[in-house]
N, C-alpha and C. Protein backbone atom coordinates (compact mmCIF):
# COMPACT_ATOMS: atom_id res chain seq x y z
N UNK A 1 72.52 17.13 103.24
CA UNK A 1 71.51 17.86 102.51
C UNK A 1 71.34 19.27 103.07
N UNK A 2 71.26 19.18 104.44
CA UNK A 2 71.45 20.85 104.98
C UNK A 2 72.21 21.77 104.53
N UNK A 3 73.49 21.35 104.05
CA UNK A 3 74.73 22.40 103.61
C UNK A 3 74.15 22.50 102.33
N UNK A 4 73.30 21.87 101.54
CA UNK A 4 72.62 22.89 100.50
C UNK A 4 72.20 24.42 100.72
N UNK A 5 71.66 24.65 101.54
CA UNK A 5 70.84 25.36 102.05
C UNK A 5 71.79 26.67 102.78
N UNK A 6 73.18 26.71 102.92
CA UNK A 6 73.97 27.31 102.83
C UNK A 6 74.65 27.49 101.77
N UNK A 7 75.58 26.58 101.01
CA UNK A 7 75.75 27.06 99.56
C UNK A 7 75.45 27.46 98.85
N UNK A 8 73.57 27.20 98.66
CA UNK A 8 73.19 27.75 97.49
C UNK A 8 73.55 29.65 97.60
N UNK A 9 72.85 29.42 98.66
CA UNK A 9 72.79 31.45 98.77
C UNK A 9 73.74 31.67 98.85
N UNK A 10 75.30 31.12 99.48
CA UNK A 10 76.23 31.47 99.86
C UNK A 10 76.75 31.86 98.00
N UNK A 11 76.58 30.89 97.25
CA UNK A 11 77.20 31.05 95.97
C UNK A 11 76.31 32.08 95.03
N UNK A 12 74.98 32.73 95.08
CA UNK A 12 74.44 33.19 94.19
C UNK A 12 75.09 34.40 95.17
N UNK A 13 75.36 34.68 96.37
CA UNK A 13 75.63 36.34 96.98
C UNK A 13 77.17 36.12 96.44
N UNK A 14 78.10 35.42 95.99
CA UNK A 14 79.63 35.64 95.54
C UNK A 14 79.50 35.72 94.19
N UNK A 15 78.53 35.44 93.36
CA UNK A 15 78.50 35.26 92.51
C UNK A 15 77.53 37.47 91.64
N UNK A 16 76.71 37.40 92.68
CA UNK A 16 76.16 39.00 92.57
C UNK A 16 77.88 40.15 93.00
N UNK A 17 78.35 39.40 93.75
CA UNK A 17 79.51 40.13 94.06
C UNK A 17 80.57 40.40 92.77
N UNK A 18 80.89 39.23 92.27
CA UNK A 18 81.83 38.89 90.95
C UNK A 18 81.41 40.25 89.72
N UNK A 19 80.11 39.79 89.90
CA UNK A 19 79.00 40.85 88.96
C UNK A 19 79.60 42.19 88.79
N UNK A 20 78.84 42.86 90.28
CA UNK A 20 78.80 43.94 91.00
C UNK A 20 80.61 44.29 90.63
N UNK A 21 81.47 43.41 91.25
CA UNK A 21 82.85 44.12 91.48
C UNK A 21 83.29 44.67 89.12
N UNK A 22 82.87 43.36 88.77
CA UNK A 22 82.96 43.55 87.36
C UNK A 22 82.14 45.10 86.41
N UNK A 23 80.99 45.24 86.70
CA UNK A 23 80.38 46.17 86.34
C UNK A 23 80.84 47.28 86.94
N UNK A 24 81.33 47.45 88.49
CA UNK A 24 82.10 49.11 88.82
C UNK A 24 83.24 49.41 87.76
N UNK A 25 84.19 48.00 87.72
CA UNK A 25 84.92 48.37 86.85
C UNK A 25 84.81 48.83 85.39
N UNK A 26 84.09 48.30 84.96
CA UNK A 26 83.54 48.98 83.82
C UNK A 26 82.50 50.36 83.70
N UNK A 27 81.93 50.74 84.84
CA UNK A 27 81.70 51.98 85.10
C UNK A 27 82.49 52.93 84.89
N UNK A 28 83.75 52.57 86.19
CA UNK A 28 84.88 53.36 86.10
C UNK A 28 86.31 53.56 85.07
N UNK A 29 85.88 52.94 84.08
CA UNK A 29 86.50 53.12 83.20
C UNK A 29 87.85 52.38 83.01
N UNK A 30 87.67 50.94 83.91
CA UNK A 30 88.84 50.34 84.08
C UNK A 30 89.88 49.68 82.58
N UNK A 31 88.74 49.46 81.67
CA UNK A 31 88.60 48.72 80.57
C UNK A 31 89.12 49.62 79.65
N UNK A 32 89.12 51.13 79.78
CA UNK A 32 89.04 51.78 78.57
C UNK A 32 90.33 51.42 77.33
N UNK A 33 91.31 52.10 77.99
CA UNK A 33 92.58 51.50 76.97
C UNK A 33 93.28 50.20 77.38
N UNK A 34 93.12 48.90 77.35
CA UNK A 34 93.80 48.63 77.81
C UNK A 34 95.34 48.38 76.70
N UNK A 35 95.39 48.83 75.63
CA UNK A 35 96.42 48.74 74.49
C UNK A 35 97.55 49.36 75.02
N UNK A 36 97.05 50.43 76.04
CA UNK A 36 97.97 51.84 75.50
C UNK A 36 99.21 50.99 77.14
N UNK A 37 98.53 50.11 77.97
CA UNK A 37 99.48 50.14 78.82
C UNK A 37 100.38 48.51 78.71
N UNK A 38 100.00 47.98 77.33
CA UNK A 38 100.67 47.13 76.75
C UNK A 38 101.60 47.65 76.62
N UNK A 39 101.82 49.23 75.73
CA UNK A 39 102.60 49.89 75.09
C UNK A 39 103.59 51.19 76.02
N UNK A 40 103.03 50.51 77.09
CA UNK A 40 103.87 51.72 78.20
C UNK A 40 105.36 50.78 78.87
N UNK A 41 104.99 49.81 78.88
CA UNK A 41 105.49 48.94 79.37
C UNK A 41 107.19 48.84 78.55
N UNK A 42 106.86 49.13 77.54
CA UNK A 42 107.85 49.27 76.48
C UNK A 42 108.64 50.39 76.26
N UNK A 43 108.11 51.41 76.86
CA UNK A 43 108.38 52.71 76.57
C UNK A 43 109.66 52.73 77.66
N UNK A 44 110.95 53.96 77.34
CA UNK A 44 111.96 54.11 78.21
C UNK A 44 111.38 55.53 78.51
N UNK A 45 111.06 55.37 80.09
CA UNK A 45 111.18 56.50 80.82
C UNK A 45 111.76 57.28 81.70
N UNK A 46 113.41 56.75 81.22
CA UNK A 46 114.75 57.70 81.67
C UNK A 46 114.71 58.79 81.30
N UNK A 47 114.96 59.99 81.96
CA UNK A 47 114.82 61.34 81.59
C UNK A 47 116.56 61.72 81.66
């Protein structure tokens, strides 16, 4: 019953983390295109 009392918090602070790491990315604009690098992937960039 004690190791409740570690998990719980242990899982709501990984769980604010998951959050936190998710929302920078979408701050930073991680999300914006993600089409265009479907389409890079394809592209020949031999010069």
């Amino acid at each position: 019953m004690d190791i409740l009392f570690i998990l719980v918090p242990l899982s709501v602070v990984l769980a604010l983390l998951v959050l936190g790491g998710l929302w920078w990315a979408v701050y930073r604009g991680q999300f914006e295109d993600v089409e265009e690098e479907g389409r890079r992937i394809f592209e020949d960039d031999k010069d």
